[in-house]
PDB file of N, CA and C in Angstrom:
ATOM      1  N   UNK A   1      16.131 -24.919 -41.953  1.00  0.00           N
ATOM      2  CA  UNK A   1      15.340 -25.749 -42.846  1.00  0.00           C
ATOM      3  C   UNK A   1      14.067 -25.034 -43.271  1.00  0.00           C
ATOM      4  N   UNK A   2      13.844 -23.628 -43.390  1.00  0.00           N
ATOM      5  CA  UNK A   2      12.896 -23.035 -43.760  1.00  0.00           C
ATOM      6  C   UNK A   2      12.736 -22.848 -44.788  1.00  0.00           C
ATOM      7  N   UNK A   3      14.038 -23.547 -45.882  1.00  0.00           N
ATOM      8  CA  UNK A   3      13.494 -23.468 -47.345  1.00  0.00           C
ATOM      9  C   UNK A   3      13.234 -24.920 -47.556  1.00  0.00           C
ATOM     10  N   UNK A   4      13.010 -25.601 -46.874  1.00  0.00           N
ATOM     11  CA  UNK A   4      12.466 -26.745 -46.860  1.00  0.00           C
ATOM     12  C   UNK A   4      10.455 -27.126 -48.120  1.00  0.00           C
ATOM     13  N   UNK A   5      10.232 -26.119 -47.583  1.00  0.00           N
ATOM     14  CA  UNK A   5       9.167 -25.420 -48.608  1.00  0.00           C
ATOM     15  C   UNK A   5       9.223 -25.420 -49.708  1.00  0.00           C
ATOM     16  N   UNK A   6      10.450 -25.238 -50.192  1.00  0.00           N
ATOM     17  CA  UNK A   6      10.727 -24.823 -51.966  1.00  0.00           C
ATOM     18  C   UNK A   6      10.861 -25.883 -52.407  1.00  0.00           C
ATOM     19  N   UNK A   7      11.548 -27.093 -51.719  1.00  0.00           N
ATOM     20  CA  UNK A   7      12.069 -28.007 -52.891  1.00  0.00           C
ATOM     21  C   UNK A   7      10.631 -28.817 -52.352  1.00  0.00           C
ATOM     22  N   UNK A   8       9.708 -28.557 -52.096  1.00  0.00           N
ATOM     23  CA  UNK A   8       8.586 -29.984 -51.674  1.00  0.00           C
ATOM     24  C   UNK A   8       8.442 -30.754 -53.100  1.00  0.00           C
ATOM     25  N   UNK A   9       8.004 -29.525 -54.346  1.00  0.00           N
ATOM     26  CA  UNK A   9       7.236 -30.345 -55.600  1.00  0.00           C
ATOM     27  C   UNK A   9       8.745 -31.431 -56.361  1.00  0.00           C
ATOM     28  N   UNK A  10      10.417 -30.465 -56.237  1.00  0.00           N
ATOM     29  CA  UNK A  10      11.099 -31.233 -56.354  1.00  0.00           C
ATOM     30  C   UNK A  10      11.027 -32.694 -55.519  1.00  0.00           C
ATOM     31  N   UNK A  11      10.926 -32.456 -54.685  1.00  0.00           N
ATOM     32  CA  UNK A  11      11.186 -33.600 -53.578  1.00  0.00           C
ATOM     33  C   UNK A  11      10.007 -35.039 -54.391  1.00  0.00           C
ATOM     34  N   UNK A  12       8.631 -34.462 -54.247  1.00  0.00           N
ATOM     35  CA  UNK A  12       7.703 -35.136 -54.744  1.00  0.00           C
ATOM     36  C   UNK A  12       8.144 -35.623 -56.377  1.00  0.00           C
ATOM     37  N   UNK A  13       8.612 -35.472 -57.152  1.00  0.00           N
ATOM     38  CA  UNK A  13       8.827 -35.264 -58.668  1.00  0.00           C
ATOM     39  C   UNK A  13       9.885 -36.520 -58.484  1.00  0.00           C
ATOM     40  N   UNK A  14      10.938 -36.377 -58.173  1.00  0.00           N
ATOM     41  CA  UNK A  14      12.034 -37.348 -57.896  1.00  0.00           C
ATOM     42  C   UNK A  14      11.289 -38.457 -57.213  1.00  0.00           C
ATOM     43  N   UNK A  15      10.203 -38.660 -56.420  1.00  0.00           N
ATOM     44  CA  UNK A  15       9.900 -39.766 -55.713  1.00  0.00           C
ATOM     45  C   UNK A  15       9.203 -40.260 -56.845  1.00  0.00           C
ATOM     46  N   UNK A  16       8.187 -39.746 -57.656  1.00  0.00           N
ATOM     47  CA  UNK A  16       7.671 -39.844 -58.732  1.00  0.00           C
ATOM     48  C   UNK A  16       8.116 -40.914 -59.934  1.00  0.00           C
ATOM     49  N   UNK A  17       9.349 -40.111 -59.891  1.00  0.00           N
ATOM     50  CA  UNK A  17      10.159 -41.114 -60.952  1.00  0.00           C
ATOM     51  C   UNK A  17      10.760 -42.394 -60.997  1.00  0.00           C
ATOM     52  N   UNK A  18      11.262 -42.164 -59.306  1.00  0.00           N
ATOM     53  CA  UNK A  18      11.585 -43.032 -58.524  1.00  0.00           C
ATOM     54  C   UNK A  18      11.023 -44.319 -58.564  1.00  0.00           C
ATOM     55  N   UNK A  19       8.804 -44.083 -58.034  1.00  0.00           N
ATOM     56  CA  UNK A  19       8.469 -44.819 -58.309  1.00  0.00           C
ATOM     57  C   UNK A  19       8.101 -45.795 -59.849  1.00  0.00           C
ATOM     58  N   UNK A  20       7.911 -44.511 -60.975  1.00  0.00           N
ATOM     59  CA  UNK A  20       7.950 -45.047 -62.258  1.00  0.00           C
ATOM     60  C   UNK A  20       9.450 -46.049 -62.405  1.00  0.00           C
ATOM     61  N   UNK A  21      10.381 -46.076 -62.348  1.00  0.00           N
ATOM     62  CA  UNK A  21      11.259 -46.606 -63.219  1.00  0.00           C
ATOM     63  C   UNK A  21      11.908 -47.744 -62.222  1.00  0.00           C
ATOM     64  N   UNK A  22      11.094 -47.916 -60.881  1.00  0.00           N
ATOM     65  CA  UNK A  22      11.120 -49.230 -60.245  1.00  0.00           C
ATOM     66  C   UNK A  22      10.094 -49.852 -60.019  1.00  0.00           C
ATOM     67  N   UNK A  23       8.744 -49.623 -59.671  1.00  0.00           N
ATOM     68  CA  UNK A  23       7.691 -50.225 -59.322  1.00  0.00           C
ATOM     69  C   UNK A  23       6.819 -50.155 -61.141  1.00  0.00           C
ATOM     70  N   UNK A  24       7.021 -49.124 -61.909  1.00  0.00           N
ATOM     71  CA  UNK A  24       6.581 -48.906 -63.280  1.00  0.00           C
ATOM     72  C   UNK A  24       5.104 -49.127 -62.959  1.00  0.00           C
ATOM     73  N   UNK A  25       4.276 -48.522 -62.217  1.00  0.00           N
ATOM     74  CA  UNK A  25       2.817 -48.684 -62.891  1.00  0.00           C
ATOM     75  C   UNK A  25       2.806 -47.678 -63.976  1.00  0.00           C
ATOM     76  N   UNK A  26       1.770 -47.925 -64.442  1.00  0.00           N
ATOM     77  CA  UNK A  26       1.609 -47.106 -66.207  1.00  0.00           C
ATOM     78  C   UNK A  26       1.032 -45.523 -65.151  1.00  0.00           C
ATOM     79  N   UNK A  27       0.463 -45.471 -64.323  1.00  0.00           N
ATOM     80  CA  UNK A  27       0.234 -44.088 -64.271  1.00  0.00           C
ATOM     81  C   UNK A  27       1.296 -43.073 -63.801  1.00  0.00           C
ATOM     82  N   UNK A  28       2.059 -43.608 -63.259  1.00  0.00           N
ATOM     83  CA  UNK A  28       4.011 -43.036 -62.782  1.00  0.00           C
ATOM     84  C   UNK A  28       4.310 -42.228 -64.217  1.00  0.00           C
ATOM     85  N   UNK A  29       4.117 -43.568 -64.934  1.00  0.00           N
ATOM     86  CA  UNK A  29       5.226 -43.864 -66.092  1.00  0.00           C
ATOM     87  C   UNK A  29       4.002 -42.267 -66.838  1.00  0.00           C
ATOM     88  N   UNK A  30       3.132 -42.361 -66.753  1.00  0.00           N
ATOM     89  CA  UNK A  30       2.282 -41.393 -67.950  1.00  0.00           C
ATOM     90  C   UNK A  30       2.517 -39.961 -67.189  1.00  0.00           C
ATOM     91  N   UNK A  31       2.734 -39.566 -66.259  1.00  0.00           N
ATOM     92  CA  UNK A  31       3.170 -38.951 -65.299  1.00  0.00           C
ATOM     93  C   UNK A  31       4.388 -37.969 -65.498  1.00  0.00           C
ATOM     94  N   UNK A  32       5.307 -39.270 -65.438  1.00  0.00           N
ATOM     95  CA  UNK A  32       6.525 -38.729 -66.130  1.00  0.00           C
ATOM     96  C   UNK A  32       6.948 -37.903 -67.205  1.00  0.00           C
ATOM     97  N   UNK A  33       6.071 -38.801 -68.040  1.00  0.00           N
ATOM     98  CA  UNK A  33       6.115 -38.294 -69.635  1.00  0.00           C
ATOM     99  C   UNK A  33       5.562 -37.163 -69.599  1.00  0.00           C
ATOM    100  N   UNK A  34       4.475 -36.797 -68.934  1.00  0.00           N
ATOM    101  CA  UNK A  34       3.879 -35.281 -69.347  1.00  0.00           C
ATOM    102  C   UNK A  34       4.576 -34.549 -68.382  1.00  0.00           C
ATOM    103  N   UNK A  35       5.208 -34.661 -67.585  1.00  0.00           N
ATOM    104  CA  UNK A  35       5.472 -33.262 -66.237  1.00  0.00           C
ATOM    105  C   UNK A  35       6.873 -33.339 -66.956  1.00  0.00           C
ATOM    106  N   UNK A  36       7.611 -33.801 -67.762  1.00  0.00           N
ATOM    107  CA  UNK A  36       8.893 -33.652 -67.844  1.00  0.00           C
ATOM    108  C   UNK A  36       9.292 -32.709 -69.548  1.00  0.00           C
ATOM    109  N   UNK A  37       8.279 -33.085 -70.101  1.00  0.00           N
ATOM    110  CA  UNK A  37       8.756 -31.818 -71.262  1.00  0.00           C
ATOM    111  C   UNK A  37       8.147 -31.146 -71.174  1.00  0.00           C
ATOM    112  N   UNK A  38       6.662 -30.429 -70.035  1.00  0.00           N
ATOM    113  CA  UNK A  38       6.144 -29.177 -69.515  1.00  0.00           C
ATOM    114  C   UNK A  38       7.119 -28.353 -68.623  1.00  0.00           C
ATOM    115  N   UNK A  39       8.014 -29.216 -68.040  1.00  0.00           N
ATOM    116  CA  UNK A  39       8.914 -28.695 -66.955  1.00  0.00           C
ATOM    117  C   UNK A  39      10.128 -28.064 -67.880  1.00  0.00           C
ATOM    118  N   UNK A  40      10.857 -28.920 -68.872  1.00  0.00           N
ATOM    119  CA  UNK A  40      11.911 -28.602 -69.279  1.00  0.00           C
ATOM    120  C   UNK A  40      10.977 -27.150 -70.292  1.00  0.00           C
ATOM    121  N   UNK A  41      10.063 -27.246 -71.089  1.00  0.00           N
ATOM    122  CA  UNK A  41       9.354 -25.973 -71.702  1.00  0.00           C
ATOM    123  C   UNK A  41       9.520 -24.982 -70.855  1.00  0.00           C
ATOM    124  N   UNK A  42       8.861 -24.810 -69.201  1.00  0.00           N
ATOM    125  CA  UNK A  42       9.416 -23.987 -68.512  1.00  0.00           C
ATOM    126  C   UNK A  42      10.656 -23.638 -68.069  1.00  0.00           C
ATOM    127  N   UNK A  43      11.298 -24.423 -67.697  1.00  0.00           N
ATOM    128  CA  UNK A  43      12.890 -23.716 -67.862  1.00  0.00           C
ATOM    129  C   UNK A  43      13.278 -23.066 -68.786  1.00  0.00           C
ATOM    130  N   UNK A  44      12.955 -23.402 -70.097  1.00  0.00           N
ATOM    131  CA  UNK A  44      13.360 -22.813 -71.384  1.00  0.00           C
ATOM    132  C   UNK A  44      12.866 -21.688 -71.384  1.00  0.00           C
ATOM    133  N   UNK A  45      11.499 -21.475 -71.281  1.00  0.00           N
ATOM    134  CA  UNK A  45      11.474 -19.791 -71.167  1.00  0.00           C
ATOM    135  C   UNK A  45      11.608 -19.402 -70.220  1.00  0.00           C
ATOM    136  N   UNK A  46      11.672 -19.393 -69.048  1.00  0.00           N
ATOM    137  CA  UNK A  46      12.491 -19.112 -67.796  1.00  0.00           C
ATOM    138  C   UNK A  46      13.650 -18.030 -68.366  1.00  0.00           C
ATOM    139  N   UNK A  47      14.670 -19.291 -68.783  1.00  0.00           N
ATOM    140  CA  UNK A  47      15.595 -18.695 -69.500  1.00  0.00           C
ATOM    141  C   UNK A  47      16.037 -17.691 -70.983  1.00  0.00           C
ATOM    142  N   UNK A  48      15.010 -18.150 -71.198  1.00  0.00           N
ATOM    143  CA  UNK A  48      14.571 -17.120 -72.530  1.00  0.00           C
ATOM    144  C   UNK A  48      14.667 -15.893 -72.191  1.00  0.00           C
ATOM    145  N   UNK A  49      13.383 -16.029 -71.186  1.00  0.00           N
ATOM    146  CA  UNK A  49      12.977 -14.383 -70.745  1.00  0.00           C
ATOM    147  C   UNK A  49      13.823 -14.171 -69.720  1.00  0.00           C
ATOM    148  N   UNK A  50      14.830 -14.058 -69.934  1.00  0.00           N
ATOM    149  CA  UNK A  50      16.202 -13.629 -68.533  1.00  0.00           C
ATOM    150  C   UNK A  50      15.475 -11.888 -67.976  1.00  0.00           C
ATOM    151  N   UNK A  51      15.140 -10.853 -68.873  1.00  0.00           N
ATOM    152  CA  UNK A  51      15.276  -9.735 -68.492  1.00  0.00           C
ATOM    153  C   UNK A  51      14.228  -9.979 -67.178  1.00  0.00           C
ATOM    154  N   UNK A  52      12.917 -10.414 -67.456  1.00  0.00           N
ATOM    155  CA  UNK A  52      12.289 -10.206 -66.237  1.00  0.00           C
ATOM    156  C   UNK A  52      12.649 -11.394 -64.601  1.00  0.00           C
ATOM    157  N   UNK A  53      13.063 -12.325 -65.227  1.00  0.00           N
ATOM    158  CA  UNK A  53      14.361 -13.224 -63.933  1.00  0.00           C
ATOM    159  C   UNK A  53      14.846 -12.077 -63.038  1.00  0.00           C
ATOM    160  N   UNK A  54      16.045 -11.557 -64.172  1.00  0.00           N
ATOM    161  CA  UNK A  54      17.161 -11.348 -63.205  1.00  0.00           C
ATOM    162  C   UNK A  54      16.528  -9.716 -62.749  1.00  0.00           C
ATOM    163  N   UNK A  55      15.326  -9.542 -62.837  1.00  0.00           N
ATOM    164  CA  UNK A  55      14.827  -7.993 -62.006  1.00  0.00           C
ATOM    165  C   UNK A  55      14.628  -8.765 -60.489  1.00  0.00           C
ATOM    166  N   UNK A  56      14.002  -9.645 -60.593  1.00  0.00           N
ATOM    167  CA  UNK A  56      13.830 -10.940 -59.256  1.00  0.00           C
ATOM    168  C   UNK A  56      15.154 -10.943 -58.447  1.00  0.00           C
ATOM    169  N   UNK A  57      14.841 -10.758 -56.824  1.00  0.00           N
ATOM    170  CA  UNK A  57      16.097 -10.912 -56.161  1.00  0.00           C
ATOM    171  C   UNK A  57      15.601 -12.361 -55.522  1.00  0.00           C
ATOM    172  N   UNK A  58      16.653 -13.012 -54.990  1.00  0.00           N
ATOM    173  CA  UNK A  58      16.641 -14.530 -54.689  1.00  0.00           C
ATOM    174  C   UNK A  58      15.822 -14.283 -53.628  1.00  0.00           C
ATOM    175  N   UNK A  59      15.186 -15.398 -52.945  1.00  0.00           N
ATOM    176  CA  UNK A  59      14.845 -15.286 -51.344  1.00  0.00           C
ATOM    177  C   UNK A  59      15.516 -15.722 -50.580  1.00  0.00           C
ATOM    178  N   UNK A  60      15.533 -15.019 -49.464  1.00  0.00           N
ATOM    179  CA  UNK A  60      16.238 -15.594 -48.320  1.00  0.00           C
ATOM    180  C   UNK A  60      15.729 -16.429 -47.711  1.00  0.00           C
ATOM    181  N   UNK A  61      15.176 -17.654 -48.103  1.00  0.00           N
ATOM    182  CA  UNK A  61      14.494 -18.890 -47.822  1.00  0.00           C
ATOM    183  C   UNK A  61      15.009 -19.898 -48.967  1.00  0.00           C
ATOM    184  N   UNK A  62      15.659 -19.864 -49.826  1.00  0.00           N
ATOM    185  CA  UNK A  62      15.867 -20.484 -50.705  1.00  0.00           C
ATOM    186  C   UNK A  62      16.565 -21.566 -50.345  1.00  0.00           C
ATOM    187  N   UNK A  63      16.127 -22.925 -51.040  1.00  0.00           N
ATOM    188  CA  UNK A  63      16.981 -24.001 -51.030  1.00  0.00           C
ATOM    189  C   UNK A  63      18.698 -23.890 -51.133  1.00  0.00           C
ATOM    190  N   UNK A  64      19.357 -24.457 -50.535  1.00  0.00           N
ATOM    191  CA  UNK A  64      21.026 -24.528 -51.087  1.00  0.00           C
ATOM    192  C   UNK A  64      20.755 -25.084 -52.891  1.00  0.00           C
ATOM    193  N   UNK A  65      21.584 -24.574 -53.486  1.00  0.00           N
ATOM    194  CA  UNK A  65      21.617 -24.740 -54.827  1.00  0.00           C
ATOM    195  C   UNK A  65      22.381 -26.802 -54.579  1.00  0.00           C
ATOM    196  N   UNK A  66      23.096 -26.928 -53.913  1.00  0.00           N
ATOM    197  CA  UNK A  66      23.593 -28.809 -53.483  1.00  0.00           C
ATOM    198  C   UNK A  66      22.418 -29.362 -53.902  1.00  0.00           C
ATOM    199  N   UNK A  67      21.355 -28.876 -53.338  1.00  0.00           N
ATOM    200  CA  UNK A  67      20.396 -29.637 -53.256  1.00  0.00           C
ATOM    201  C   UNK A  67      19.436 -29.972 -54.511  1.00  0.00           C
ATOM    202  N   UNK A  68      19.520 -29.144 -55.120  1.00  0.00           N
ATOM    203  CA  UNK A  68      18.681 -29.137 -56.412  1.00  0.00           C
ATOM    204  C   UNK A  68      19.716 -30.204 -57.389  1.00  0.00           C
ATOM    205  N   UNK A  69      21.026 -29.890 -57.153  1.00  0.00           N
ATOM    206  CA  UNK A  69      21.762 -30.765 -58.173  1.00  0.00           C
ATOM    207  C   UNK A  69      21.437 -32.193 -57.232  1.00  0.00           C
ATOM    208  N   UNK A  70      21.654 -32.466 -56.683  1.00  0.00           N
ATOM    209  CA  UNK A  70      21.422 -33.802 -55.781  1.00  0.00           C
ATOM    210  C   UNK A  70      19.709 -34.548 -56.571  1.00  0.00           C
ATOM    211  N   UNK A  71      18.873 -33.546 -56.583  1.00  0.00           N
ATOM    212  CA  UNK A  71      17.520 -34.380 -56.929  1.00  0.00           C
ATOM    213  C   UNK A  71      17.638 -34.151 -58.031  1.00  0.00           C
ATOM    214  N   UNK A  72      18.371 -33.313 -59.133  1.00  0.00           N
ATOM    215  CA  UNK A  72      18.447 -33.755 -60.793  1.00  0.00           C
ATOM    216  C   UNK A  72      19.452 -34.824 -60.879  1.00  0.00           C
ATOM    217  N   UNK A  73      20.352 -34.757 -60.403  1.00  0.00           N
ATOM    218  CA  UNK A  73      21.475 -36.221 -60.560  1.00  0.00           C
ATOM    219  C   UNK A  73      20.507 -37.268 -60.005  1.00  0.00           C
ATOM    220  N   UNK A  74      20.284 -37.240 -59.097  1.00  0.00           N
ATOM    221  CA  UNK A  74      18.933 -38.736 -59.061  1.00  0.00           C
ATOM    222  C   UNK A  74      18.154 -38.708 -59.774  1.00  0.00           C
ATOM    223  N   UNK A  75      17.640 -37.729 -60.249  1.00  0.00           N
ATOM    224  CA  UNK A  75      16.152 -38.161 -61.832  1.00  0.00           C
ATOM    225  C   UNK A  75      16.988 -38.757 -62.720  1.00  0.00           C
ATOM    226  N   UNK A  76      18.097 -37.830 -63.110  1.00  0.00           N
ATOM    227  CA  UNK A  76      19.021 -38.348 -64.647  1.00  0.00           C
ATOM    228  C   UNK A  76      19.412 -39.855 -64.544  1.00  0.00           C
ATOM    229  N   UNK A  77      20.136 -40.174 -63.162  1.00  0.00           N
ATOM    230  CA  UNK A  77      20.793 -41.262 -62.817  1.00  0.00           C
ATOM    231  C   UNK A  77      19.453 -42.606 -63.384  1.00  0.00           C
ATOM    232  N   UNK A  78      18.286 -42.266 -62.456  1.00  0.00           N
ATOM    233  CA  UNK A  78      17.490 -43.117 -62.121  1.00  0.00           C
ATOM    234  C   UNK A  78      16.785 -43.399 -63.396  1.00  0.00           C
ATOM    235  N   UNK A  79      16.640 -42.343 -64.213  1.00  0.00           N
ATOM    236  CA  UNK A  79      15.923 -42.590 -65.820  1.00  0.00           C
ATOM    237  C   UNK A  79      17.249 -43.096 -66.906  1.00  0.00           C
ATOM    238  N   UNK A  80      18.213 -42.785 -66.990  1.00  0.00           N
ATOM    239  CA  UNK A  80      19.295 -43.597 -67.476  1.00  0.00           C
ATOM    240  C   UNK A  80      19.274 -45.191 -67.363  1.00  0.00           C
ATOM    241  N   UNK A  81      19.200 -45.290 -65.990  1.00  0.00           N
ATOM    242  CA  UNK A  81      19.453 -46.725 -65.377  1.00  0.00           C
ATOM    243  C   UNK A  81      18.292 -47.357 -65.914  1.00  0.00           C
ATOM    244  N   UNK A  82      17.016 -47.253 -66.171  1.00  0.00           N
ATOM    245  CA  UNK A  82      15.665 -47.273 -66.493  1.00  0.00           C
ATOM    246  C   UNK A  82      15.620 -47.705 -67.881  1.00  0.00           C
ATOM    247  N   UNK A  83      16.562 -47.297 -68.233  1.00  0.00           N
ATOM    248  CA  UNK A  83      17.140 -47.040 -70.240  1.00  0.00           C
ATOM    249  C   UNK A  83      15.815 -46.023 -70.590  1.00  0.00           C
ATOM    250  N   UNK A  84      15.431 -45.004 -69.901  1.00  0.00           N
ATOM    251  CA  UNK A  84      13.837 -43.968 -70.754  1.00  0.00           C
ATOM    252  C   UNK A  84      15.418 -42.982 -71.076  1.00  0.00           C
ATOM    253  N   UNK A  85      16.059 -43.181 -72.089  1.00  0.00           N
ATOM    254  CA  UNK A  85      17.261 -42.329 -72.819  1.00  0.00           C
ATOM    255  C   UNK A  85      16.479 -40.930 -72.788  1.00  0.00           C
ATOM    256  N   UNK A  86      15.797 -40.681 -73.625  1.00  0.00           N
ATOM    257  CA  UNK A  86      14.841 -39.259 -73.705  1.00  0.00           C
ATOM    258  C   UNK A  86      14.569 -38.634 -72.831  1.00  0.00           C
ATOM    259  N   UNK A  87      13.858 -39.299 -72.125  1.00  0.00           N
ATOM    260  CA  UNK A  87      13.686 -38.407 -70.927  1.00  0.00           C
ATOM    261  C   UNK A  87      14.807 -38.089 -69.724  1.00  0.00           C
ATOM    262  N   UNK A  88      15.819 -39.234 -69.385  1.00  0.00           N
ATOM    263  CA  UNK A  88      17.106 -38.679 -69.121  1.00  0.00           C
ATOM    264  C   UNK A  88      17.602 -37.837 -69.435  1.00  0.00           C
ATOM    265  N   UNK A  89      17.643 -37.545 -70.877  1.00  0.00           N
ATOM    266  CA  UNK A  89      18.222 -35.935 -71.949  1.00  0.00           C
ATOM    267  C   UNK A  89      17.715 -34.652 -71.195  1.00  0.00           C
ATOM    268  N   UNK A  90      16.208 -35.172 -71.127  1.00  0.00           N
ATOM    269  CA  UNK A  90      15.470 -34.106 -70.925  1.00  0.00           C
ATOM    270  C   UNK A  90      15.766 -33.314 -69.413  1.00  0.00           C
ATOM    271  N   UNK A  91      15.503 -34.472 -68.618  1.00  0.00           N
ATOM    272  CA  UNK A  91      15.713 -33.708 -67.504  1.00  0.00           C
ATOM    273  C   UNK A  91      17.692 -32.970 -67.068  1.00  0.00           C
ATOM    274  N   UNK A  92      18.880 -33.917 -67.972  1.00  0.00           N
ATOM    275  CA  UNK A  92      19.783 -33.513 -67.763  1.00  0.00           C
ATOM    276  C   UNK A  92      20.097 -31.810 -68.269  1.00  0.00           C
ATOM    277  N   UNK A  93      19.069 -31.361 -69.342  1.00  0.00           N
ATOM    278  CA  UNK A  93      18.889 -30.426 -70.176  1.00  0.00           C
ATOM    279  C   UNK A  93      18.443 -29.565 -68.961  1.00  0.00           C
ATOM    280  N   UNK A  94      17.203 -29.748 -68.104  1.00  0.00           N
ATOM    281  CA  UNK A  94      16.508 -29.114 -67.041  1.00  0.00           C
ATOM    282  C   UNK A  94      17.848 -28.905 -66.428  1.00  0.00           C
ATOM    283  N   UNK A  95      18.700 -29.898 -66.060  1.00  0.00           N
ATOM    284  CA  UNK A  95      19.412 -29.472 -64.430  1.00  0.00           C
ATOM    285  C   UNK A  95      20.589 -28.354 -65.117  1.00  0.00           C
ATOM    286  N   UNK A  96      20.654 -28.251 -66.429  1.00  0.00           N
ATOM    287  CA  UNK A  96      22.012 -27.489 -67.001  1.00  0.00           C
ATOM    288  C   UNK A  96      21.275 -26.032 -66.904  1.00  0.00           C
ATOM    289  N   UNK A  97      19.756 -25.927 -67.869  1.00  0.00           N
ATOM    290  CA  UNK A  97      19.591 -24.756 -67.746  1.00  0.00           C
ATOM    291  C   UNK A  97      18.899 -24.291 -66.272  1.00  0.00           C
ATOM    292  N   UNK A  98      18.669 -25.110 -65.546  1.00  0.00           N
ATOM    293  CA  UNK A  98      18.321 -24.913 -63.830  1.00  0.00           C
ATOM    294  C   UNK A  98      19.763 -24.174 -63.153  1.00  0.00           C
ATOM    295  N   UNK A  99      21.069 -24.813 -63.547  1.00  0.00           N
ATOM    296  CA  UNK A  99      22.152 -24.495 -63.004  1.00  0.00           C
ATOM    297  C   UNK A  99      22.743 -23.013 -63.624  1.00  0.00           C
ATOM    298  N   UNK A 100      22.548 -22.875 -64.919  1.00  0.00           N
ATOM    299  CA  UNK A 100      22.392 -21.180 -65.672  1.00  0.00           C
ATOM    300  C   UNK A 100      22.358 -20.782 -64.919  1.00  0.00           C
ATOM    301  N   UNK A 101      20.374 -20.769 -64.847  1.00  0.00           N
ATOM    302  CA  UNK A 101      19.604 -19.641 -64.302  1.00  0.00           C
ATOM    303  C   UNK A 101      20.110 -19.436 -62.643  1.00  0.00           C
ATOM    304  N   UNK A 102      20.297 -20.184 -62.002  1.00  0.00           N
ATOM    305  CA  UNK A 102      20.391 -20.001 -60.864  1.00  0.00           C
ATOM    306  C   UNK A 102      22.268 -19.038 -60.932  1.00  0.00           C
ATOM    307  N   UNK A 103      23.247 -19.526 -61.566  1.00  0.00           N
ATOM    308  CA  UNK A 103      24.679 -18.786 -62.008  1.00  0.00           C
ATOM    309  C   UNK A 103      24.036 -17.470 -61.940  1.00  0.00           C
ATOM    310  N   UNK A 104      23.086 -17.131 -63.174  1.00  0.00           N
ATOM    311  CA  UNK A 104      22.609 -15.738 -63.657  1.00  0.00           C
ATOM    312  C   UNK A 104      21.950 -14.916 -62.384  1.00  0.00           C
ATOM    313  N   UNK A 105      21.288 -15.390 -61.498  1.00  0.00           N
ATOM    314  CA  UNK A 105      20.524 -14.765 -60.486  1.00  0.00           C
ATOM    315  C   UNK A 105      21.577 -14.194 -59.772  1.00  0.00           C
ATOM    316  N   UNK A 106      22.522 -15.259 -59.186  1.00  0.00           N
ATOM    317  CA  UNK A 106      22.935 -15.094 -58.451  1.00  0.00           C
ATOM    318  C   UNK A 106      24.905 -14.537 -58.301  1.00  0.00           C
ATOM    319  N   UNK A 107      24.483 -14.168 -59.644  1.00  0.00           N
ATOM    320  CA  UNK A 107      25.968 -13.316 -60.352  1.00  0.00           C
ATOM    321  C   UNK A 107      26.103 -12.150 -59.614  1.00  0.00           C
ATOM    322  N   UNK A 108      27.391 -11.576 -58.908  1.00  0.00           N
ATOM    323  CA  UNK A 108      27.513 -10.096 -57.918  1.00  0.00           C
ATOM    324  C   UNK A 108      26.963  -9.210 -59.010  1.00  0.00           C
ATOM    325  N   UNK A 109      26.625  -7.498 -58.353  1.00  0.00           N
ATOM    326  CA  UNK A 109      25.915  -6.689 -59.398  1.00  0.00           C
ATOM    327  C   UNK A 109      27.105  -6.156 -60.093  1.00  0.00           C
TER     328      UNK A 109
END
């Protein structure tokens, strides 16, 4: 459990939403809205800029890749169910190009 570390801000982000789209105070909800098309912007160039990625070797602390799909299928699920359609898109968009990049890293040489 020593990559336990990596997924903390995931971990926190999903509780986040969690709380927006059941308890809905407006500061969750304003929350949401801004960390989720700054996040998907970063993935996007993440992926953009592949050349300097894939010079990056993975760590050997790294989360199981299960796990990352597990807390994007609960954001998507939980903002769907919510009816915030958009931002469901958004983050389902995150977990596709999250699932890429991680394919691309971790492709044999």
């Amino acid at each position: 459990m020593k990559w336990f570390k990596t997924i903390v801000v995931d971990l926190a982000v999903t509780a986040l939403i969690l709380v927006a789209v059941t308890l809905k105070p407006d500061w969750a909800r304003g929350a949401v809205l801004v960390y989720t098309p700054f996040m998907l912007l970063l993935k996007v160039i993440a992926w953009v800029g592949q050349g300097a990625v894939k010079q990056l070797k993975p760590r050997a602390r790294e989360a199981p890749a299960w796990m990352f799909h597990v807390l994007y299928a609960v954001n998507v699920a939980a903002l769907a169910w919510a009816q915030w359609w958009w931002t469901a898109v958004q983050w389902a968009v995150i977990w596709l190009v999250s699932y890429l990049e991680h394919r691309r890293l971790h492709r044999p040489a």
